[in-house]
Protein backbone atom coordinates (compact mmCIF):
# COMPACT_ATOMS: atom_id res chain seq x y z
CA UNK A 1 14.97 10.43 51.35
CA UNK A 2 11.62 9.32 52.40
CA UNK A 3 10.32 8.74 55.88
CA UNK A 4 8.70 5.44 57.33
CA UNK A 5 6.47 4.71 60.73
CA UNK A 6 6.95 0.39 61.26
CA UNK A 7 5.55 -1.63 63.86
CA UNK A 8 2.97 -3.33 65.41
CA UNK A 9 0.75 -0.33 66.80
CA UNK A 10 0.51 3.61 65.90
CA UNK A 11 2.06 4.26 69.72
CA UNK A 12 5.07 1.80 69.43
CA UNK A 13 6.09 2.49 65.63
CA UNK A 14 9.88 2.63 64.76
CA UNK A 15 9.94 5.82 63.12
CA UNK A 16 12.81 6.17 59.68
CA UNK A 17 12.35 9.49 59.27
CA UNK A 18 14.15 10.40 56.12
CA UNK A 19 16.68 7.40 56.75
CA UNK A 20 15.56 5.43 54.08
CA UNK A 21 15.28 5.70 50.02
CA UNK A 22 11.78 4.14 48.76
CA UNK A 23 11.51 2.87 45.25
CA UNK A 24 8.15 1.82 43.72
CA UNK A 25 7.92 -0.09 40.39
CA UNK A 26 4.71 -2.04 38.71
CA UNK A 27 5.29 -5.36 40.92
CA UNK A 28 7.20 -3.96 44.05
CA UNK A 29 8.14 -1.37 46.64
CA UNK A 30 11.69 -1.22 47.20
CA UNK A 31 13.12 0.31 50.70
CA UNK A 32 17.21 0.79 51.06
CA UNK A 33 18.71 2.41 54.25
CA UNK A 34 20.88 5.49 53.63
CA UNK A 35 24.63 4.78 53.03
CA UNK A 36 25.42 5.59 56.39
CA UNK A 37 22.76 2.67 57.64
CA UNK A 38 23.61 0.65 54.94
CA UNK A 39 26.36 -1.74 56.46
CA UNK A 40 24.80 -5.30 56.25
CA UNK A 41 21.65 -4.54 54.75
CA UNK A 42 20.44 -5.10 51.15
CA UNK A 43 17.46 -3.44 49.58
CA UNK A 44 14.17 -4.88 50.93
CA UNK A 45 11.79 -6.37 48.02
CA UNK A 46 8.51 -6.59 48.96
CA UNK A 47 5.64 -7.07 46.26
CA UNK A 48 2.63 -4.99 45.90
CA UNK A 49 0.59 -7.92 45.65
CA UNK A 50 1.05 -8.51 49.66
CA UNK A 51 0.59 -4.76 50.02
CA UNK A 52 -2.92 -2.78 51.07
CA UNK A 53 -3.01 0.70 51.37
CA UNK A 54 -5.40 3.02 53.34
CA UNK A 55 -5.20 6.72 53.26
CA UNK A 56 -5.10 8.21 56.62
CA UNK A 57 -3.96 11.52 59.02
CA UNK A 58 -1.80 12.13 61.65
CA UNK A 59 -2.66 15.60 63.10
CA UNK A 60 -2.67 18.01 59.81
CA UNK A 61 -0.43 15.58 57.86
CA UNK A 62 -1.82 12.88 55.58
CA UNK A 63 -0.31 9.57 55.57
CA UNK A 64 -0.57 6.37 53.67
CA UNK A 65 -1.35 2.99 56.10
CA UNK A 66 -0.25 0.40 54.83
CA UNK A 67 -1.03 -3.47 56.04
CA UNK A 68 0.83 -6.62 55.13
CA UNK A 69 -1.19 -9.58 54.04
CA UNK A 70 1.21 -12.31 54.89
CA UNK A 71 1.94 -10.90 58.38
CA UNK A 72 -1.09 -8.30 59.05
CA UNK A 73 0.03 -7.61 62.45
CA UNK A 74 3.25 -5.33 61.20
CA UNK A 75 1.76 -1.56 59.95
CA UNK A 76 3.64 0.75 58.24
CA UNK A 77 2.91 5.05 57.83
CA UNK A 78 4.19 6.32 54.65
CA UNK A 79 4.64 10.61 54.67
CA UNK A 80 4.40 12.24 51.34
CA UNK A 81 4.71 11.88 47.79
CA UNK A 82 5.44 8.00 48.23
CA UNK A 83 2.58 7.64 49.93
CA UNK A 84 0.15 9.04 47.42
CA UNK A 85 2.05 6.95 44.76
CA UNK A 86 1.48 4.18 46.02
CA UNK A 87 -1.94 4.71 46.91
CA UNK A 88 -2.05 4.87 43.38
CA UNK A 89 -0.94 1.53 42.24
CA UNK A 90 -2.50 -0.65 44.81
């Protein structure tokens, strides 16, 4: 379980904390809500082309920011070792 910030500003970010499972591959980054959360939602696709990262810190924790080129106004906060991976790739 991974966790994930989302929204349009670091003050008014839905926050998944370890709700979700996060799945990188070569073209994409996969996120797919717990079982639980699961009813009526697939597995989000979206490909690391439209993707740029940022490192970044919250307090004492480091974070991955992460913008959206077709829609730049959403951000995302990745926590942990998806974060680094995919600071990585892109």
């Amino acid at each position: 379980m991974q966790s994930l910030g989302l929204g349009f500003s670091p003050l008014f970010m839905a926050s998944y904390s370890s709700c979700l499972t996060l799945h990188i591959s070569n073209e994409s980054l996969y996120l797919k809500p717990w079982f639980i959360f699961k009813c009526g939602y697939t597995t989000l696709e979206i490909p690391l082309s439209d993707i740029q990262t940022e490192p970044g810190r919250i307090l004492f924790f480091k974070i991955t920011k992460v913008t959206f080129q077709k829609n730049a106004a959403v951000k995302a906060r990745l926590f942990g070792s998806i974060g680094k991976r995919l600071l990585e790739i892109t």
